[in-house]
C-alpha atoms as a PDB file:
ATOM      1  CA  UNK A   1       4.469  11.367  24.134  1.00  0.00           C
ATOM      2  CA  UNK A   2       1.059  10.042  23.619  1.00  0.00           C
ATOM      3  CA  UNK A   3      -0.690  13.704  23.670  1.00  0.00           C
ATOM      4  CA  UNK A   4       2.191  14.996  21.584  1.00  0.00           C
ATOM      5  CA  UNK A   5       1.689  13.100  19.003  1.00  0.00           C
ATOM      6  CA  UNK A   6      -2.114  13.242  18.563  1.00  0.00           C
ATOM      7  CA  UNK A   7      -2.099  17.211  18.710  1.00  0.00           C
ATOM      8  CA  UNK A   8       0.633  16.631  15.388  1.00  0.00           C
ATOM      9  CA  UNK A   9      -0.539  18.164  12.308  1.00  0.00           C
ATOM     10  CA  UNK A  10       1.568  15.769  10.225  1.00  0.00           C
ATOM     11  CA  UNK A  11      -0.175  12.446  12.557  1.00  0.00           C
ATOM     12  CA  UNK A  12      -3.511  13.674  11.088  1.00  0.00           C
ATOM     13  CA  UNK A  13      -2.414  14.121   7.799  1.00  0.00           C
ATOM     14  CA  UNK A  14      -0.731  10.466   7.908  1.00  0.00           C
ATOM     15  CA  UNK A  15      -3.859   9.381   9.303  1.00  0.00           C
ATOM     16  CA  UNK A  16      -6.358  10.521   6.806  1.00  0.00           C
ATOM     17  CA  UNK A  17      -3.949   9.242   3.677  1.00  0.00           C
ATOM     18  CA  UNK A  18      -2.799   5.733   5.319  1.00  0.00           C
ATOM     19  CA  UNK A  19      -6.790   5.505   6.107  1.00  0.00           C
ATOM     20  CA  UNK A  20      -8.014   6.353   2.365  1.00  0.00           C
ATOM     21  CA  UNK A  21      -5.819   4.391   1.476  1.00  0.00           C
ATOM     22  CA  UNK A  22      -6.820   1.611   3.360  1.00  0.00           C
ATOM     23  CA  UNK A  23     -10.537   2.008   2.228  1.00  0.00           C
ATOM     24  CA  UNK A  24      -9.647   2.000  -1.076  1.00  0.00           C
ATOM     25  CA  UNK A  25      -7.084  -0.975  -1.194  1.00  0.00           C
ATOM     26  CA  UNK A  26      -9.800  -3.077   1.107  1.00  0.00           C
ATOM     27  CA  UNK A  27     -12.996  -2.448  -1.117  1.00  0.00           C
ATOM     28  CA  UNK A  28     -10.974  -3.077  -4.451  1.00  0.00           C
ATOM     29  CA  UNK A  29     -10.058  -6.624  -2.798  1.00  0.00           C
ATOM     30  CA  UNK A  30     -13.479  -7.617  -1.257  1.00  0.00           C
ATOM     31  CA  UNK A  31     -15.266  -6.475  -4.415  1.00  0.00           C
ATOM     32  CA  UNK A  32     -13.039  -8.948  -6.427  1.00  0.00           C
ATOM     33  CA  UNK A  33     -13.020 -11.799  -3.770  1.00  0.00           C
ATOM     34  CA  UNK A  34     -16.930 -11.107  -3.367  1.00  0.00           C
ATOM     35  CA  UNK A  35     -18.522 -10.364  -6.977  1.00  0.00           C
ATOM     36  CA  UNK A  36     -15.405 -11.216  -9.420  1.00  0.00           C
ATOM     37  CA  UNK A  37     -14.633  -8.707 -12.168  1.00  0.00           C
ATOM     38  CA  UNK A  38     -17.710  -8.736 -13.800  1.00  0.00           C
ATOM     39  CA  UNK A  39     -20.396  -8.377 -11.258  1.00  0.00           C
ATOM     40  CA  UNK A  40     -20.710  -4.759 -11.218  1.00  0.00           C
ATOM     41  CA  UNK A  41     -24.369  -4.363 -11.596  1.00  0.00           C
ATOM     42  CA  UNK A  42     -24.650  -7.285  -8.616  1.00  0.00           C
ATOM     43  CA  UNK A  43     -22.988  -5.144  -6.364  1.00  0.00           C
ATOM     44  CA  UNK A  44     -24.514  -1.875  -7.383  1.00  0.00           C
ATOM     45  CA  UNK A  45     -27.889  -4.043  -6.799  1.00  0.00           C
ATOM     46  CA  UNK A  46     -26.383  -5.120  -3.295  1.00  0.00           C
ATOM     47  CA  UNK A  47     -24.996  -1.790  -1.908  1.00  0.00           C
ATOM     48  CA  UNK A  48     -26.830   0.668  -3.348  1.00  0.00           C
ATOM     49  CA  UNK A  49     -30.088   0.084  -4.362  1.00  0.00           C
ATOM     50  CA  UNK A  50     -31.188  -2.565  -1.135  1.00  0.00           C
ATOM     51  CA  UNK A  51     -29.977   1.392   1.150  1.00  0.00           C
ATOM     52  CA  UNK A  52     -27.311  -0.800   2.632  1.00  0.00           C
ATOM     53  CA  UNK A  53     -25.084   2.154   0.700  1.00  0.00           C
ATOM     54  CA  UNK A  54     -24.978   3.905   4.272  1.00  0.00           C
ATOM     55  CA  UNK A  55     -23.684   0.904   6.418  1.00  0.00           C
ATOM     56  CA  UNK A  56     -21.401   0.279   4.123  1.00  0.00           C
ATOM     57  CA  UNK A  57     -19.663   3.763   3.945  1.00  0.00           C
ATOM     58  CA  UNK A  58     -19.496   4.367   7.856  1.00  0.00           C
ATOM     59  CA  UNK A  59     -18.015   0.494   7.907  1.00  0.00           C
ATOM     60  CA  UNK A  60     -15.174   1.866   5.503  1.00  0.00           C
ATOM     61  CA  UNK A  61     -14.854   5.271   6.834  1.00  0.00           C
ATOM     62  CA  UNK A  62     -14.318   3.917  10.581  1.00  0.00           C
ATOM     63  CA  UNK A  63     -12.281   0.782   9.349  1.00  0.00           C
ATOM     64  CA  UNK A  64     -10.297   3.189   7.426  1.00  0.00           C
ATOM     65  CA  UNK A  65     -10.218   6.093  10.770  1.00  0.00           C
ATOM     66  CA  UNK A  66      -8.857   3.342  13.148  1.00  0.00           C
ATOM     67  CA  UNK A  67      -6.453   1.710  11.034  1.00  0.00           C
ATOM     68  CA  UNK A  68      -4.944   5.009   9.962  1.00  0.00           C
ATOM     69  CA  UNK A  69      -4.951   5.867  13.485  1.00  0.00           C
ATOM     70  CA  UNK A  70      -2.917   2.721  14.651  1.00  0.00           C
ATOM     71  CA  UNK A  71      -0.963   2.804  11.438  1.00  0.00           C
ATOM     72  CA  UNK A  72      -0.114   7.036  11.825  1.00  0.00           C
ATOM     73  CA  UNK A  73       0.673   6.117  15.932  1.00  0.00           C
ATOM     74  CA  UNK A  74       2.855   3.292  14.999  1.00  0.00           C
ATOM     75  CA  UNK A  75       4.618   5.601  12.004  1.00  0.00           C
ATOM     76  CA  UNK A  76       5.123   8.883  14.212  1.00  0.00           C
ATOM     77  CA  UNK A  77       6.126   6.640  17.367  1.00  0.00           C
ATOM     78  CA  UNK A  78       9.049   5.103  15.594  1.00  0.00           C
ATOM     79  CA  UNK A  79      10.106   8.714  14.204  1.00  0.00           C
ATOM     80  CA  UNK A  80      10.535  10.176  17.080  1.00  0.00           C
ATOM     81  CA  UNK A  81      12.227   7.422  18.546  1.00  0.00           C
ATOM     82  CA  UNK A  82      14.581   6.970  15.969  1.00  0.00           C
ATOM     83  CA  UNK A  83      15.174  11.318  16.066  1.00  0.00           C
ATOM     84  CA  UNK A  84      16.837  10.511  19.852  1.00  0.00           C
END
Protein backbone atom coordinates (compact mmCIF):
# COMPACT_ATOMS: atom_id res chain seq x y z
CA UNK A 1 0.00 0.00 0.00
CA UNK A 2 2.83 2.13 1.05
CA UNK A 3 4.69 1.94 -2.56
CA UNK A 4 1.31 2.33 -4.21
CA UNK A 5 0.62 5.26 -3.00
CA UNK A 6 3.94 7.14 -3.37
CA UNK A 7 4.24 6.09 -7.19
CA UNK A 8 0.38 8.07 -7.32
CA UNK A 9 0.33 10.92 -9.58
CA UNK A 10 -2.58 12.47 -7.68
CA UNK A 11 -0.27 11.87 -3.96
CA UNK A 12 2.28 14.23 -5.62
CA UNK A 13 0.00 16.60 -6.80
CA UNK A 14 -1.74 16.68 -3.16
CA UNK A 15 1.61 16.94 -1.89
CA UNK A 16 2.98 19.90 -3.67
CA UNK A 17 -0.55 22.00 -3.09
CA UNK A 18 -1.18 20.90 0.74
CA UNK A 19 2.77 21.85 1.01
CA UNK A 20 2.46 25.46 -0.74
CA UNK A 21 -0.02 25.82 1.03
CA UNK A 22 1.46 25.20 4.14
CA UNK A 23 4.44 27.60 3.36
CA UNK A 24 2.31 30.17 2.61
CA UNK A 25 -0.27 29.94 5.56
CA UNK A 26 2.99 29.47 8.05
CA UNK A 27 5.07 32.58 6.80
CA UNK A 28 1.86 34.87 6.69
CA UNK A 29 1.45 33.86 10.56
CA UNK A 30 5.13 34.09 11.77
CA UNK A 31 5.58 37.35 9.85
CA UNK A 32 2.59 38.81 11.85
CA UNK A 33 3.44 37.11 15.25
CA UNK A 34 7.22 38.16 14.53
CA UNK A 35 7.30 41.82 12.90
CA UNK A 36 3.42 42.94 13.25
CA UNK A 37 1.78 44.48 10.19
CA UNK A 38 3.95 47.17 9.72
CA UNK A 39 7.44 45.91 9.89
CA UNK A 40 7.98 45.16 6.37
CA UNK A 41 11.20 46.87 5.77
CA UNK A 42 12.46 45.02 9.31
CA UNK A 43 11.97 41.86 7.82
CA UNK A 44 13.17 42.62 4.35
CA UNK A 45 16.35 43.95 6.48
CA UNK A 46 16.29 40.49 8.41
CA UNK A 47 15.79 37.94 5.56
CA UNK A 48 17.06 39.38 2.77
CA UNK A 49 19.60 41.72 2.98
CA UNK A 50 21.72 39.91 6.28
CA UNK A 51 21.77 36.48 3.02
CA UNK A 52 19.78 34.61 5.60
CA UNK A 53 17.16 34.75 2.35
CA UNK A 54 18.59 31.13 1.50
CA UNK A 55 18.07 29.41 4.97
CA UNK A 56 15.03 30.67 5.11
CA UNK A 57 13.59 29.33 1.74
CA UNK A 58 15.03 25.65 2.09
CA UNK A 59 13.44 25.91 5.92
CA UNK A 60 9.98 26.59 4.11
CA UNK A 61 10.43 24.49 1.13
CA UNK A 62 11.34 21.27 3.36
CA UNK A 63 8.78 22.27 6.18
CA UNK A 64 6.36 22.62 3.45
CA UNK A 65 7.80 18.95 1.43
CA UNK A 66 7.32 16.94 4.72
CA UNK A 67 4.18 18.22 5.88
CA UNK A 68 2.58 17.81 2.47
CA UNK A 69 4.04 14.49 2.48
CA UNK A 70 2.44 13.37 5.88
CA UNK A 71 -0.62 15.41 5.10
CA UNK A 72 -0.97 13.75 1.12
CA UNK A 73 -0.12 10.01 3.01
CA UNK A 74 -2.67 10.61 5.61
CA UNK A 75 -5.32 12.03 2.72
CA UNK A 76 -4.70 9.11 0.07
CA UNK A 77 -4.51 6.43 3.04
CA UNK A 78 -7.99 7.19 4.21
CA UNK A 79 -9.27 7.16 0.41
CA UNK A 80 -8.43 4.10 -0.31
CA UNK A 81 -9.58 2.76 2.77
CA UNK A 82 -12.78 4.20 2.68
CA UNK A 83 -13.01 2.87 -1.50
CA UNK A 84 -13.08 -0.96 0.24
Amino acid sequence: MFASILSSKRYWSTVFFVGFSFIIIFSVIEYFMQYSSAAWDTFIEERINDQQWVRYMISRIVGGLVYGMIMGYYFELRKRKSNR
